[in-house]
Structure formats: structure tokens, C-alpha cells
C-alpha atoms as a PDB file:
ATOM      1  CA  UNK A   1      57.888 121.256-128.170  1.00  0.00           C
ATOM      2  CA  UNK A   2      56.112 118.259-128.617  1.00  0.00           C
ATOM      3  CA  UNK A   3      52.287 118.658-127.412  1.00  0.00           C
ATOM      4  CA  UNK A   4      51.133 115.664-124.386  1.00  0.00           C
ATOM      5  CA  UNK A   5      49.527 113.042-125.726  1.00  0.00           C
ATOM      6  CA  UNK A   6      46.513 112.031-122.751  1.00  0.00           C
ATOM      7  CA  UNK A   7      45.893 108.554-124.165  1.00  0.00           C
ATOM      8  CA  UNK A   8      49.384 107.569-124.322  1.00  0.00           C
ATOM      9  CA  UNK A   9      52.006 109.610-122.496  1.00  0.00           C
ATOM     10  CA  UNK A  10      52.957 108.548-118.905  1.00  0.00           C
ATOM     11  CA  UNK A  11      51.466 110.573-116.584  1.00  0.00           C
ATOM     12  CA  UNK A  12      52.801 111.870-113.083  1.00  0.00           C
ATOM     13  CA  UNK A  13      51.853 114.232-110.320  1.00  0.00           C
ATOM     14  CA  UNK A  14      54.502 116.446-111.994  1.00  0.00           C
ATOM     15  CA  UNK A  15      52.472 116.317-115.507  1.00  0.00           C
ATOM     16  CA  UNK A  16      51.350 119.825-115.885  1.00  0.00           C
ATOM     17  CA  UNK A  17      47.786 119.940-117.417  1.00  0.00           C
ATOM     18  CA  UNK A  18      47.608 121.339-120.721  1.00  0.00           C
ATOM     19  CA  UNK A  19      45.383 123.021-122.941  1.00  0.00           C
ATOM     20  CA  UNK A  20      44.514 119.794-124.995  1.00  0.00           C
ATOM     21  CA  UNK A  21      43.784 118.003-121.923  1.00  0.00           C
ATOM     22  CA  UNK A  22      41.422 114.985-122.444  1.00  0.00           C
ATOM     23  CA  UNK A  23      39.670 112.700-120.074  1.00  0.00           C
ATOM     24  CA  UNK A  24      40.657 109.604-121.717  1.00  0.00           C
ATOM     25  CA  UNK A  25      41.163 106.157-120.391  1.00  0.00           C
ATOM     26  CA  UNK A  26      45.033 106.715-119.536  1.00  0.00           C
ATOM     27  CA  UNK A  27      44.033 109.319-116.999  1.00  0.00           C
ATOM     28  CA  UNK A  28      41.197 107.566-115.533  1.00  0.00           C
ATOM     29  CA  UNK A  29      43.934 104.547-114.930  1.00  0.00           C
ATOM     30  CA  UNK A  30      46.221 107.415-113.350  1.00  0.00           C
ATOM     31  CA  UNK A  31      43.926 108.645-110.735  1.00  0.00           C
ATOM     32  CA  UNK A  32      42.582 105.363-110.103  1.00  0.00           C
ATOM     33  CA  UNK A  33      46.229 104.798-108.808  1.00  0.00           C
ATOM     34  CA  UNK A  34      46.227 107.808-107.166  1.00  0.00           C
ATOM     35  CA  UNK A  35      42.593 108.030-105.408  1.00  0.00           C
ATOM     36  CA  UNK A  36      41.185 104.589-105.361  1.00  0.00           C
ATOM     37  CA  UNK A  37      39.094 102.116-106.860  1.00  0.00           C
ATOM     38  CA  UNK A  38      36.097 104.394-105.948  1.00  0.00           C
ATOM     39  CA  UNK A  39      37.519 107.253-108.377  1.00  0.00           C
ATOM     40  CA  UNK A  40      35.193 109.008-111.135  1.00  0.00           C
ATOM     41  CA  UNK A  41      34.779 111.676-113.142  1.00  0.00           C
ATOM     42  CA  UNK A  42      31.949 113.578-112.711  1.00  0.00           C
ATOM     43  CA  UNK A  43      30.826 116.475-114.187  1.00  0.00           C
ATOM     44  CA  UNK A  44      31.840 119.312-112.059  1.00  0.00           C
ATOM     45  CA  UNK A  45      35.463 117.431-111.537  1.00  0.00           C
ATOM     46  CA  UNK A  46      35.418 117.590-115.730  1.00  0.00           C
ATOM     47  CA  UNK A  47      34.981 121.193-115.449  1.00  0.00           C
ATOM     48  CA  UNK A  48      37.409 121.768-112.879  1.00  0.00           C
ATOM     49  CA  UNK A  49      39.724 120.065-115.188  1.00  0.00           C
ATOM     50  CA  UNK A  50      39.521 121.916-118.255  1.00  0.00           C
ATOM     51  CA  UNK A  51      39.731 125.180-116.174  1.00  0.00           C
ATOM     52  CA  UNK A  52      42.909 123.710-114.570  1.00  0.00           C
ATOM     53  CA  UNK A  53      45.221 125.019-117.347  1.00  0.00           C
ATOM     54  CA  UNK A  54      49.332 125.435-115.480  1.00  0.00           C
ATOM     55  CA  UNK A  55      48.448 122.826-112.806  1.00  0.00           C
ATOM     56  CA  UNK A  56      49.648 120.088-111.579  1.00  0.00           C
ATOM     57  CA  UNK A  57      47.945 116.427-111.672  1.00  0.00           C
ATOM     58  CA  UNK A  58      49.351 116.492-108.529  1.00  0.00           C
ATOM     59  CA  UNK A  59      46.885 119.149-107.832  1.00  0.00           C
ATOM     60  CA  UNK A  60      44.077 117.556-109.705  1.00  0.00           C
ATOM     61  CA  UNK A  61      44.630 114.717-107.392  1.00  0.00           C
ATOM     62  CA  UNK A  62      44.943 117.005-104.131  1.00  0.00           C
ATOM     63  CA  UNK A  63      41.082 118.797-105.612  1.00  0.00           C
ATOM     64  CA  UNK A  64      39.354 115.300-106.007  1.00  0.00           C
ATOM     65  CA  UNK A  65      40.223 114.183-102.510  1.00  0.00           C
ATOM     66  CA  UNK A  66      39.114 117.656-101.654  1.00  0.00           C
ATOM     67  CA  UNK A  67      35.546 117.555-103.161  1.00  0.00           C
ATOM     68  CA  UNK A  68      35.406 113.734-101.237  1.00  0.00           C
ATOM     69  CA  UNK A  69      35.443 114.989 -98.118  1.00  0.00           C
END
């Protein structure tokens, strides 16, 4: 099975985040699409992220709005 490649794979809510998970430019672009111009990663957000091993971005995306509130 190939491994995800987080700088140039396409990513959808359906991506499931992986163990190599990286913060790189690609899926800054993606949740800009998803949550707005005002989108960023912080640190805790990073964290959650790495610990999110067998979600979904769709998820990812559900937990940043969350933490906006």
C-alpha cells in the first residue's frame, strides 16, 4: 500500500490521517477551503493532529471549527 504523500496527494474529508502526517502547505490550502481565510495552525491544533491517528480530515475540520467557537 502506497504511504500518503501530505505535500502532494489530494486531500478530502474522507482522507484518513496517517501516521506520517505532516503540516505542509497542501493541507494548509485544504483547510483553508474548508474553514476560511482566517484558518491557522496553532500549536495545540498541531498536537491534536498528530494524536489524530484513524481520523478523518473531515473530523480535523469538524475539531477546528470546534476550538473557534
Amino acid at each position: 500500500m502506497k504511504t500518503f504523500d501530505w505535500h502532494a496527494d489530494p486531500i478530502a474529508l474522507e482522507t484518513v490521517i496517517l501516521d506520517n502526517y505532516r503540516g505542509t502547505q497542501n493541507v494548509r490550502r485544504f483547510f483553508v477551503t474548508q474553514c476560511g481565510a482566517d484558518f491557522r495552525l496553532d500549536r495545540s491544533f498541531m498536537a491534536w493532529m498528530k494524536s489524530a491517528q484513524g481520523k478523518t480530515m473531515r473530523e480535523a475540520v469538524a475539531e477546528w471549527k470546534r476550538r473557534r467557537i
